[in-house]
PDB file of N, CA and C in Angstrom:
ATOM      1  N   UNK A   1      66.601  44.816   0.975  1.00  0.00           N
ATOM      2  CA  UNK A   1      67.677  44.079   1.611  1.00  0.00           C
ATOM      3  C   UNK A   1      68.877  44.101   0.673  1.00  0.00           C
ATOM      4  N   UNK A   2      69.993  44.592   1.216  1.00  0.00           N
ATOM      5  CA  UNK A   2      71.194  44.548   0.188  1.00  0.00           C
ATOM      6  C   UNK A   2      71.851  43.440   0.766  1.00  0.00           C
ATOM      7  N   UNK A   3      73.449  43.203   0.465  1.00  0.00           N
ATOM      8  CA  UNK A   3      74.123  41.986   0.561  1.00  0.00           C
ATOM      9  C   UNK A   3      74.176  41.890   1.717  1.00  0.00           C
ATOM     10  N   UNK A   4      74.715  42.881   2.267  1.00  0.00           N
ATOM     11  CA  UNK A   4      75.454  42.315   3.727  1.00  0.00           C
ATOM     12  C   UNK A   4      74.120  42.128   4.895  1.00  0.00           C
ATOM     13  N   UNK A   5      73.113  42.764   4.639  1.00  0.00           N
ATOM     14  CA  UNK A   5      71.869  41.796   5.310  1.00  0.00           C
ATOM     15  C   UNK A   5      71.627  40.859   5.080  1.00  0.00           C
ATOM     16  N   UNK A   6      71.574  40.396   3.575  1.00  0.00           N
ATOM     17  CA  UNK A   6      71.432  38.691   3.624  1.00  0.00           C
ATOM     18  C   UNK A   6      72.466  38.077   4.426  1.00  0.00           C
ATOM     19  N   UNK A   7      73.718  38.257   3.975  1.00  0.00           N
ATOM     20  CA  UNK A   7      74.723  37.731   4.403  1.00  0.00           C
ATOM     21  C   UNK A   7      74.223  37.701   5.968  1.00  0.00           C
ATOM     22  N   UNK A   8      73.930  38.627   6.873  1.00  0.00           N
ATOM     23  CA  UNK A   8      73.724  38.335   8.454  1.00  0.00           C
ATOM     24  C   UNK A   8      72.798  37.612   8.865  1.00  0.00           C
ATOM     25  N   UNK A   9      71.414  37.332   7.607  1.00  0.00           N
ATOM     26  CA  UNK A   9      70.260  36.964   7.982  1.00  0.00           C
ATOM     27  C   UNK A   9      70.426  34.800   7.523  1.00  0.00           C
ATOM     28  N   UNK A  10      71.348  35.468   6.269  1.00  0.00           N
ATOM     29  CA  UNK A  10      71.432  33.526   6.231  1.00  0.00           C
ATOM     30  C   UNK A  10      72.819  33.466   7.198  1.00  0.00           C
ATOM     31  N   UNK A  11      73.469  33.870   8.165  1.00  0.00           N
ATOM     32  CA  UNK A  11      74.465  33.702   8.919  1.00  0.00           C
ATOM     33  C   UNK A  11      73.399  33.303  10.320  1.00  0.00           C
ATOM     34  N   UNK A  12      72.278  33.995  10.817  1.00  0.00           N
ATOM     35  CA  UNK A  12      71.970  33.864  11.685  1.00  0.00           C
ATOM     36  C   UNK A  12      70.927  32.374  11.206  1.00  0.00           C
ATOM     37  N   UNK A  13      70.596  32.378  10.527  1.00  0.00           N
ATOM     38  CA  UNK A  13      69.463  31.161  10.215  1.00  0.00           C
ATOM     39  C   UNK A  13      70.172  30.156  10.108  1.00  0.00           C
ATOM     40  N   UNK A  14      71.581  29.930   9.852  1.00  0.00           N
ATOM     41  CA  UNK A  14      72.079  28.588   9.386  1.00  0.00           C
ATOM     42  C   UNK A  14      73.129  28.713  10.254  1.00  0.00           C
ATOM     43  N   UNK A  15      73.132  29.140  11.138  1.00  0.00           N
ATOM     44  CA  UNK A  15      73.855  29.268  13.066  1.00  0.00           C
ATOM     45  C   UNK A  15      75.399  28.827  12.373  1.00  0.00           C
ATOM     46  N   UNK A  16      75.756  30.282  10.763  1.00  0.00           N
ATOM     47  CA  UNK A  16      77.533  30.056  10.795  1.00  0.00           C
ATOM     48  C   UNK A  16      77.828  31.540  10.783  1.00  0.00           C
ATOM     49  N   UNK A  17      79.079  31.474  10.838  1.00  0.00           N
ATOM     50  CA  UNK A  17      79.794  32.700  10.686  1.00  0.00           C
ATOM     51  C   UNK A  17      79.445  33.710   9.476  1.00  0.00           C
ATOM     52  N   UNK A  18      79.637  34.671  10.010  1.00  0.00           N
ATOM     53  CA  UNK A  18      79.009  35.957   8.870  1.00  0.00           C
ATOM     54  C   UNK A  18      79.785  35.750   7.543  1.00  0.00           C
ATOM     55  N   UNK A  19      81.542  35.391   7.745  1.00  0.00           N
ATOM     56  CA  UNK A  19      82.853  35.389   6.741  1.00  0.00           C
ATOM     57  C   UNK A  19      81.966  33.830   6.077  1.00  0.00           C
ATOM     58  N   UNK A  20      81.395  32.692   6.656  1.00  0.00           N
ATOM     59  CA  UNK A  20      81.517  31.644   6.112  1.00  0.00           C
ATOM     60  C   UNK A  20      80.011  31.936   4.915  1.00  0.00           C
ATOM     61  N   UNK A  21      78.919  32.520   5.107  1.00  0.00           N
ATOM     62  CA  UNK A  21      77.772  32.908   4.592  1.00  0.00           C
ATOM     63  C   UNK A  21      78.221  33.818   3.651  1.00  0.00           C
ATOM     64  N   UNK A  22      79.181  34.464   3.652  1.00  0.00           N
ATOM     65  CA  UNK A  22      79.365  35.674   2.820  1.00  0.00           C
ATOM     66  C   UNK A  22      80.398  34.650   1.510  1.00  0.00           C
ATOM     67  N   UNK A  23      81.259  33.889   1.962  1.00  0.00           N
ATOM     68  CA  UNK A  23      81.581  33.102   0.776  1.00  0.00           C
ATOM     69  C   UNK A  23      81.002  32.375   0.710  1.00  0.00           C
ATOM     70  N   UNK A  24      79.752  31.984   1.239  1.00  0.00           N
ATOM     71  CA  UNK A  24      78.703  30.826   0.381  1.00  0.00           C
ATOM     72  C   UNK A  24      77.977  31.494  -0.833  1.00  0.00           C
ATOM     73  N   UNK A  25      77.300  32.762  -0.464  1.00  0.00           N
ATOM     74  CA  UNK A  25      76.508  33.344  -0.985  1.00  0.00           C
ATOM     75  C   UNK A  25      77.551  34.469  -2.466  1.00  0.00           C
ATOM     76  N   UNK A  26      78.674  34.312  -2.238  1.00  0.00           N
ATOM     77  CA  UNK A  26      79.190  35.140  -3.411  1.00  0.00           C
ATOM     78  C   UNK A  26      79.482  34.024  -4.332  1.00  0.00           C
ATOM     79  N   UNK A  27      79.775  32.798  -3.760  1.00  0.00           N
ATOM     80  CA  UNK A  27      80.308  31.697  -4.813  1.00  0.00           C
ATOM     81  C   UNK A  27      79.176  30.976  -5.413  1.00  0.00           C
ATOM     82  N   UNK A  28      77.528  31.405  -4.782  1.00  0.00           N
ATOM     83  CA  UNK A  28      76.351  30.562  -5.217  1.00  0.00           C
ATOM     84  C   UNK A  28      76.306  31.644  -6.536  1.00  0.00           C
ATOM     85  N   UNK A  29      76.326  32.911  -5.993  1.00  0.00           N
ATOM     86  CA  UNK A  29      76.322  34.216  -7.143  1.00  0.00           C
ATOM     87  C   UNK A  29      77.189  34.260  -8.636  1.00  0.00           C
ATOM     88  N   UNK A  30      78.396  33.666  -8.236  1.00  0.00           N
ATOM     89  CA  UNK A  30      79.563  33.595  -9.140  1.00  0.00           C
ATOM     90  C   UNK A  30      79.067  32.399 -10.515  1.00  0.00           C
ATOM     91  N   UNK A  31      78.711  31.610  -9.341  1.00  0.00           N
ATOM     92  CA  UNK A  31      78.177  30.102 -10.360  1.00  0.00           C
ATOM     93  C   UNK A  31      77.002  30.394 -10.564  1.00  0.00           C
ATOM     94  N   UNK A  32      76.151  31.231 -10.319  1.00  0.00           N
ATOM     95  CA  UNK A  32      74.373  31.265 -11.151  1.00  0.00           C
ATOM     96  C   UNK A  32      75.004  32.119 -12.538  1.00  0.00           C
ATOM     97  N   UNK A  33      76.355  32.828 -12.328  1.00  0.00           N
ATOM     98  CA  UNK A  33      76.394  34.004 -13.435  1.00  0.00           C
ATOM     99  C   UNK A  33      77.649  33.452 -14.464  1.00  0.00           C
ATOM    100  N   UNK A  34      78.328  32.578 -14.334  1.00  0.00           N
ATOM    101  CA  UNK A  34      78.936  31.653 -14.900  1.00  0.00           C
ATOM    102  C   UNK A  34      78.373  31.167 -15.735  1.00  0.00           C
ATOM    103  N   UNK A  35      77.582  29.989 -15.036  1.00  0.00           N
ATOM    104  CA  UNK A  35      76.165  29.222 -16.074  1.00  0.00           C
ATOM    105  C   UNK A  35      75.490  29.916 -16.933  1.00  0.00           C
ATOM    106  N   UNK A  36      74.523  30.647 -16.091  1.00  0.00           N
ATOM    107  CA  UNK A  36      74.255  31.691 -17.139  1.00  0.00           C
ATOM    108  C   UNK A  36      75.123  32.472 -18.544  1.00  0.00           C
ATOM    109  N   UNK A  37      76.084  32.925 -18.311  1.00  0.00           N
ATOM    110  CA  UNK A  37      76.768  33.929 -19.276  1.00  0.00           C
ATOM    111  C   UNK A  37      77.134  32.354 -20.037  1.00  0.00           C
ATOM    112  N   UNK A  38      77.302  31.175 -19.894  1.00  0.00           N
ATOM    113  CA  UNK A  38      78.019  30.152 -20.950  1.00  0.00           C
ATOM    114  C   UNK A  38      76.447  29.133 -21.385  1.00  0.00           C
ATOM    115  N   UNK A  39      75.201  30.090 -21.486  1.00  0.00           N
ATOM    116  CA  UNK A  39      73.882  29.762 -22.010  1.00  0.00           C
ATOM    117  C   UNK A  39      73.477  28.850 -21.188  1.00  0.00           C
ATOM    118  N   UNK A  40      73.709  27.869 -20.227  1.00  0.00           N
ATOM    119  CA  UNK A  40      73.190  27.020 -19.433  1.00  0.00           C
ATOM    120  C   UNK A  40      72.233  27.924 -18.479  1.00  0.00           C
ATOM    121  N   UNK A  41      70.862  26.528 -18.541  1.00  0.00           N
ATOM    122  CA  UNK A  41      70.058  27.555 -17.032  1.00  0.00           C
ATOM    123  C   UNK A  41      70.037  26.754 -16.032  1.00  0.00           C
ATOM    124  N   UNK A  42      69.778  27.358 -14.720  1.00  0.00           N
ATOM    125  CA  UNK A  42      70.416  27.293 -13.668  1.00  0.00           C
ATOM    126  C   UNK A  42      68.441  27.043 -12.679  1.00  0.00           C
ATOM    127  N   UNK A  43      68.428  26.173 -12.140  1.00  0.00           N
ATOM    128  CA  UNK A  43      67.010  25.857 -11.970  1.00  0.00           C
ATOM    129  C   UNK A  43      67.181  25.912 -10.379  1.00  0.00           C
ATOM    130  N   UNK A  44      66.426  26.316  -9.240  1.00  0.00           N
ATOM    131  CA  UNK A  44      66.409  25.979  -8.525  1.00  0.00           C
ATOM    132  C   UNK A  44      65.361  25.812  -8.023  1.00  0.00           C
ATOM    133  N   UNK A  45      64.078  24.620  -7.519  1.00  0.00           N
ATOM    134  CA  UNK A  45      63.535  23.905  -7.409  1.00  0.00           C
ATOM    135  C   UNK A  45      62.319  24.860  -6.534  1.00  0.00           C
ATOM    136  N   UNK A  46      61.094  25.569  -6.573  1.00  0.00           N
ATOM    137  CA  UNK A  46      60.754  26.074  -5.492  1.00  0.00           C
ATOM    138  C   UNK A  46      61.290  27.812  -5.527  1.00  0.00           C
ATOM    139  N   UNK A  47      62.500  28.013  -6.092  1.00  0.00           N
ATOM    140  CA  UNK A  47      62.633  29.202  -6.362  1.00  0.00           C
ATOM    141  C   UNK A  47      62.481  29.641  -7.399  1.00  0.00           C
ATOM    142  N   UNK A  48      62.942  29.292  -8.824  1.00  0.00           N
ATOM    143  CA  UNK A  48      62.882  29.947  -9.661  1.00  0.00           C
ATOM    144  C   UNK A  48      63.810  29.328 -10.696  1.00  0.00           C
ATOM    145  N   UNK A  49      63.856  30.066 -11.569  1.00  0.00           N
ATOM    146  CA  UNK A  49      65.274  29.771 -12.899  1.00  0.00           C
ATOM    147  C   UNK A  49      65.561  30.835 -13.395  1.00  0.00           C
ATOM    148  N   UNK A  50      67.163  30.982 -13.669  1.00  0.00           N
ATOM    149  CA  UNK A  50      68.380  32.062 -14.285  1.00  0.00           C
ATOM    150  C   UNK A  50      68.701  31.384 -15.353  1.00  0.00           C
ATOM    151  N   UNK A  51      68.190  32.213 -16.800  1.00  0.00           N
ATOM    152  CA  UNK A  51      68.384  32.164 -17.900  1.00  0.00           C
ATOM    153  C   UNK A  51      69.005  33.200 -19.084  1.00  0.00           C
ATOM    154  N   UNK A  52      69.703  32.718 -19.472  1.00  0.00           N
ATOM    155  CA  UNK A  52      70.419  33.953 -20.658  1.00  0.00           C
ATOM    156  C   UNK A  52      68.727  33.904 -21.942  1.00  0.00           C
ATOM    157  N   UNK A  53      68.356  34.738 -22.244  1.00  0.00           N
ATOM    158  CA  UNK A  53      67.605  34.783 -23.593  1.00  0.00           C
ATOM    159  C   UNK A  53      68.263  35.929 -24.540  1.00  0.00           C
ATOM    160  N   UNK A  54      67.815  35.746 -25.608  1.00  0.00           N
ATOM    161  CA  UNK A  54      67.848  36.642 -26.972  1.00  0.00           C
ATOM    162  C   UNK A  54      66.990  37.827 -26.988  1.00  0.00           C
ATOM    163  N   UNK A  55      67.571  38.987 -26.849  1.00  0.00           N
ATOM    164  CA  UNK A  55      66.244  39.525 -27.470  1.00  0.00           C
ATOM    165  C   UNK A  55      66.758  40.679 -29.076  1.00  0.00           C
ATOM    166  N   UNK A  56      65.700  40.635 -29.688  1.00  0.00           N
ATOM    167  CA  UNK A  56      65.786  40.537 -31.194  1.00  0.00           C
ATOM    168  C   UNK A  56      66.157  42.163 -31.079  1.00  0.00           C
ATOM    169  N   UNK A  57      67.039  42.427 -32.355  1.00  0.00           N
ATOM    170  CA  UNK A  57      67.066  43.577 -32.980  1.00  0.00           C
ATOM    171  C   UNK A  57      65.396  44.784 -32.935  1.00  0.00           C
ATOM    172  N   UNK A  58      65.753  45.925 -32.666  1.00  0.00           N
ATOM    173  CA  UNK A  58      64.062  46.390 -32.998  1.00  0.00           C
ATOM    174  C   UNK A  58      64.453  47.999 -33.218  1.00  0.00           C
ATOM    175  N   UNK A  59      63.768  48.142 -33.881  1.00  0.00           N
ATOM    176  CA  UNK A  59      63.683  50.152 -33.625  1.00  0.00           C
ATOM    177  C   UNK A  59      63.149  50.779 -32.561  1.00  0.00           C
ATOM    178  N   UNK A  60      63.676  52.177 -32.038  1.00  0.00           N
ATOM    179  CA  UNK A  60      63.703  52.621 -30.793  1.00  0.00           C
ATOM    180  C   UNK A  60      63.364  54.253 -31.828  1.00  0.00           C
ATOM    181  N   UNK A  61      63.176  54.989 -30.562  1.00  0.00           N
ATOM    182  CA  UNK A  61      63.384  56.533 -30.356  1.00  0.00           C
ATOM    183  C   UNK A  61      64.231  56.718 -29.478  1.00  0.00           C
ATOM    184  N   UNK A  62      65.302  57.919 -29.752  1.00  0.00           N
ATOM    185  CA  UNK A  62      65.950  58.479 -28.977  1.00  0.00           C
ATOM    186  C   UNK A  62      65.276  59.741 -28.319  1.00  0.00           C
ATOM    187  N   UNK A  63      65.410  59.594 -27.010  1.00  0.00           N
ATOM    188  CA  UNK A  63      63.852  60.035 -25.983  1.00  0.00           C
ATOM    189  C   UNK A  63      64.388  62.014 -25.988  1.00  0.00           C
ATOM    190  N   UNK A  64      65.439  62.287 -26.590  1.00  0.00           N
ATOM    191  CA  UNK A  64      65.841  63.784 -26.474  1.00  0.00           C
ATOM    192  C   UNK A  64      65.065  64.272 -27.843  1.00  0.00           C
ATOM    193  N   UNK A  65      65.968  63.527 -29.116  1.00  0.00           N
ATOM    194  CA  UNK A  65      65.697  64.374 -30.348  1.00  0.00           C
ATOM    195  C   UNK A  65      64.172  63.303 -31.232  1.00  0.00           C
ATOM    196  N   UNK A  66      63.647  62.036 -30.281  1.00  0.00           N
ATOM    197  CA  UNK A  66      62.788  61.818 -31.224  1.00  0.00           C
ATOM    198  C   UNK A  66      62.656  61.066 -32.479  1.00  0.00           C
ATOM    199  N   UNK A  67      64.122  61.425 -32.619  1.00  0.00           N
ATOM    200  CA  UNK A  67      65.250  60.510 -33.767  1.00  0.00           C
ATOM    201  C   UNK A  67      65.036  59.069 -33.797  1.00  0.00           C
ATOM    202  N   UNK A  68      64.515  58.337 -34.864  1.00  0.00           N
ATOM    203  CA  UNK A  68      64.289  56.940 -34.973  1.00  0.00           C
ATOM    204  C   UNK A  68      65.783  56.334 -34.473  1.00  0.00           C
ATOM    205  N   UNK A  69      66.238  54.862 -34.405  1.00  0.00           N
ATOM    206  CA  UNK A  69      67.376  54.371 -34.361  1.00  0.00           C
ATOM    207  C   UNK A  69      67.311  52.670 -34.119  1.00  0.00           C
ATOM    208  N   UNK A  70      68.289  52.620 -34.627  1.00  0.00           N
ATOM    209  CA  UNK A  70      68.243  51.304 -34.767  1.00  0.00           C
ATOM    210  C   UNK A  70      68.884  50.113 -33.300  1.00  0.00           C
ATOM    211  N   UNK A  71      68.064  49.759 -32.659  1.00  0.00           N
ATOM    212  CA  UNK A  71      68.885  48.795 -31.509  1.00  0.00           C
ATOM    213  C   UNK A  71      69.104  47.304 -31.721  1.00  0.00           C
ATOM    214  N   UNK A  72      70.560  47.123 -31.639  1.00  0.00           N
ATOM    215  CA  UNK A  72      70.876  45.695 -32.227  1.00  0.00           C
ATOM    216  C   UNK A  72      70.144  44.735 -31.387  1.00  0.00           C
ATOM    217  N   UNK A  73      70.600  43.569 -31.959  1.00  0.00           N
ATOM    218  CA  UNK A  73      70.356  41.944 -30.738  1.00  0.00           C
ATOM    219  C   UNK A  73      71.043  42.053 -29.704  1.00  0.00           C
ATOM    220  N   UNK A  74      70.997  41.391 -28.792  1.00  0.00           N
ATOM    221  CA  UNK A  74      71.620  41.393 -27.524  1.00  0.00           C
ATOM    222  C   UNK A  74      71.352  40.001 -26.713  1.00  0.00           C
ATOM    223  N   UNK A  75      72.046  40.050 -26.107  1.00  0.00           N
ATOM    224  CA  UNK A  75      71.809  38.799 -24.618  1.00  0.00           C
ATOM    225  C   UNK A  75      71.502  39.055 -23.426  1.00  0.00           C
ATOM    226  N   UNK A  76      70.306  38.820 -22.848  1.00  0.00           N
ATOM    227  CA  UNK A  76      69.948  39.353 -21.508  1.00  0.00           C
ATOM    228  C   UNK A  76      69.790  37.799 -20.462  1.00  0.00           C
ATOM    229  N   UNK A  77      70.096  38.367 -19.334  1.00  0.00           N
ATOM    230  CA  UNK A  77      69.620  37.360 -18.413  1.00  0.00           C
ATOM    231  C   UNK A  77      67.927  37.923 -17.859  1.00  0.00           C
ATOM    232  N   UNK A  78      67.801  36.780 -17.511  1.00  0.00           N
ATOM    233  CA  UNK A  78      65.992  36.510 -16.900  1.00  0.00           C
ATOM    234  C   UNK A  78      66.137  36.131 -16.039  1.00  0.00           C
ATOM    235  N   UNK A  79      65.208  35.900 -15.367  1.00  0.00           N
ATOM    236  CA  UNK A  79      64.814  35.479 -13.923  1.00  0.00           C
ATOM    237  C   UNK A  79      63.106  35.017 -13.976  1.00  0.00           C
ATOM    238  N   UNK A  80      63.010  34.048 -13.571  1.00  0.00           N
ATOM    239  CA  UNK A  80      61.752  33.315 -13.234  1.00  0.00           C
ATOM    240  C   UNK A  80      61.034  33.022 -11.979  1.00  0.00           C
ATOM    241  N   UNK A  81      60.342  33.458 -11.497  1.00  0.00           N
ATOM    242  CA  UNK A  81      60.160  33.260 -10.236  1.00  0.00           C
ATOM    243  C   UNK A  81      59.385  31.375 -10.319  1.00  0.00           C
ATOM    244  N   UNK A  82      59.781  30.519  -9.772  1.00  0.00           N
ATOM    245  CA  UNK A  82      58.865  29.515  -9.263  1.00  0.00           C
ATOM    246  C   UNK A  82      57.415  29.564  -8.346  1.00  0.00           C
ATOM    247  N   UNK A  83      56.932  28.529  -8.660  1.00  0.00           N
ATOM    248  CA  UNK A  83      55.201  28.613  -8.060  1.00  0.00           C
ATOM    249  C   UNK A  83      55.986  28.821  -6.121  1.00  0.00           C
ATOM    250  N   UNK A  84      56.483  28.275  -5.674  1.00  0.00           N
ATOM    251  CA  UNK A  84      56.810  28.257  -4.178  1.00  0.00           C
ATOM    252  C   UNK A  84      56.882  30.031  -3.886  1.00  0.00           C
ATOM    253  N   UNK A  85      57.894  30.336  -4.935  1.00  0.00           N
ATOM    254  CA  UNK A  85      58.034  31.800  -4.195  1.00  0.00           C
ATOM    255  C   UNK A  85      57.349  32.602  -4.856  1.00  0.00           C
ATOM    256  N   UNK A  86      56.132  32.085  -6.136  1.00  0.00           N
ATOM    257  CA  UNK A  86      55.087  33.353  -6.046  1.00  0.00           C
ATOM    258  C   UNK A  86      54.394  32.895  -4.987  1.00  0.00           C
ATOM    259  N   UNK A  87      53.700  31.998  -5.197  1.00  0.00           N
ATOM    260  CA  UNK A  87      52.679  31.938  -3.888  1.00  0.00           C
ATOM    261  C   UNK A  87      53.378  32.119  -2.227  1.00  0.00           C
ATOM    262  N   UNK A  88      54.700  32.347  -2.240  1.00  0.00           N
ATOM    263  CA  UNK A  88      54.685  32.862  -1.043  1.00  0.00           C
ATOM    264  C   UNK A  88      54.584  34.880  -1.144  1.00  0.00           C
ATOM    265  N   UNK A  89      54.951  35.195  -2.026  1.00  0.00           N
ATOM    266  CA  UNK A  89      55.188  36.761  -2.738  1.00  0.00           C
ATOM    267  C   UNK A  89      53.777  37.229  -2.729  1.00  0.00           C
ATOM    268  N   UNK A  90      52.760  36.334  -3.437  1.00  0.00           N
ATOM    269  CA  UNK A  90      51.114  36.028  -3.595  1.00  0.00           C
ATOM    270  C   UNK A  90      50.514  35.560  -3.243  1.00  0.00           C
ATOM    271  N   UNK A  91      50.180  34.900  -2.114  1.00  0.00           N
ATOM    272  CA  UNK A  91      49.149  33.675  -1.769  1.00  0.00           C
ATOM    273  C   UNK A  91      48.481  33.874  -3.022  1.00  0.00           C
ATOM    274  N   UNK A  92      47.795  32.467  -3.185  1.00  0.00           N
ATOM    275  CA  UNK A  92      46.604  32.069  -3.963  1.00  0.00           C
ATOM    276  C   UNK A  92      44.993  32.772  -2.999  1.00  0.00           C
ATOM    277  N   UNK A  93      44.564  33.202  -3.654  1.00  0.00           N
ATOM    278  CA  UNK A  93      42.936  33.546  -3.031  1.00  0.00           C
ATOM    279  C   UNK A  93      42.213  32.734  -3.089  1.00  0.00           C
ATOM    280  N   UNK A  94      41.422  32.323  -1.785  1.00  0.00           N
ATOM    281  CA  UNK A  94      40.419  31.364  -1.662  1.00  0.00           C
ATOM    282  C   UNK A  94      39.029  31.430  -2.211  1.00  0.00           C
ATOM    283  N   UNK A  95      38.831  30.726  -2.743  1.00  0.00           N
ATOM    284  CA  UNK A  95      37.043  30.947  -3.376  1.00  0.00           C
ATOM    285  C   UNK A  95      36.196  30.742  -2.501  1.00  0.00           C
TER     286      UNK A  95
END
């Protein structure tokens, strides 16, 4: 599903306009990546959490020559899925 299907699918589920869903959903986007990029995480209850983490300096290969190299620190965003939307992604198996 790319954007403009969500955009039609939460337009048709929440009975608004395609223009009014399409600026809900870019300004929910704008502010998860806001928060995020200024280290705050962003929780949403049932779905999941958007987090900036660290990840550490480490040595690599360069995949042509084989060549050791050095890859700095960096800042990545994460994503967490919540128990609601694994177990909908997964049901739980019954014993």
């Amino acid at each position: 599903m790319n954007k403009g299907e969500l955009v039609d699918q939460v337009a048709k589920m929440a009975s608004v306009s395609k223009k009014n869903a399409d600026a809900v959903i870019t300004a929910t986007f704008e502010t998860i990546m806001e928060a995020v990029s200024e280290g705050d995480k962003v929780t949403l209850v049932g779905f999941g959490s958007f987090e900036r983490r660290e990840r550490k300096a480490r040595e690599g290969r360069n995949p042509k020559t084989g060549e050791k190299m050095d890859i700095p620190a960096t800042q990545v965003p994460a994503f967490s899925a919540g128990k609601q939307f694994r177990e909908k992604v997964a049901p739980p198996k019954a014993e």
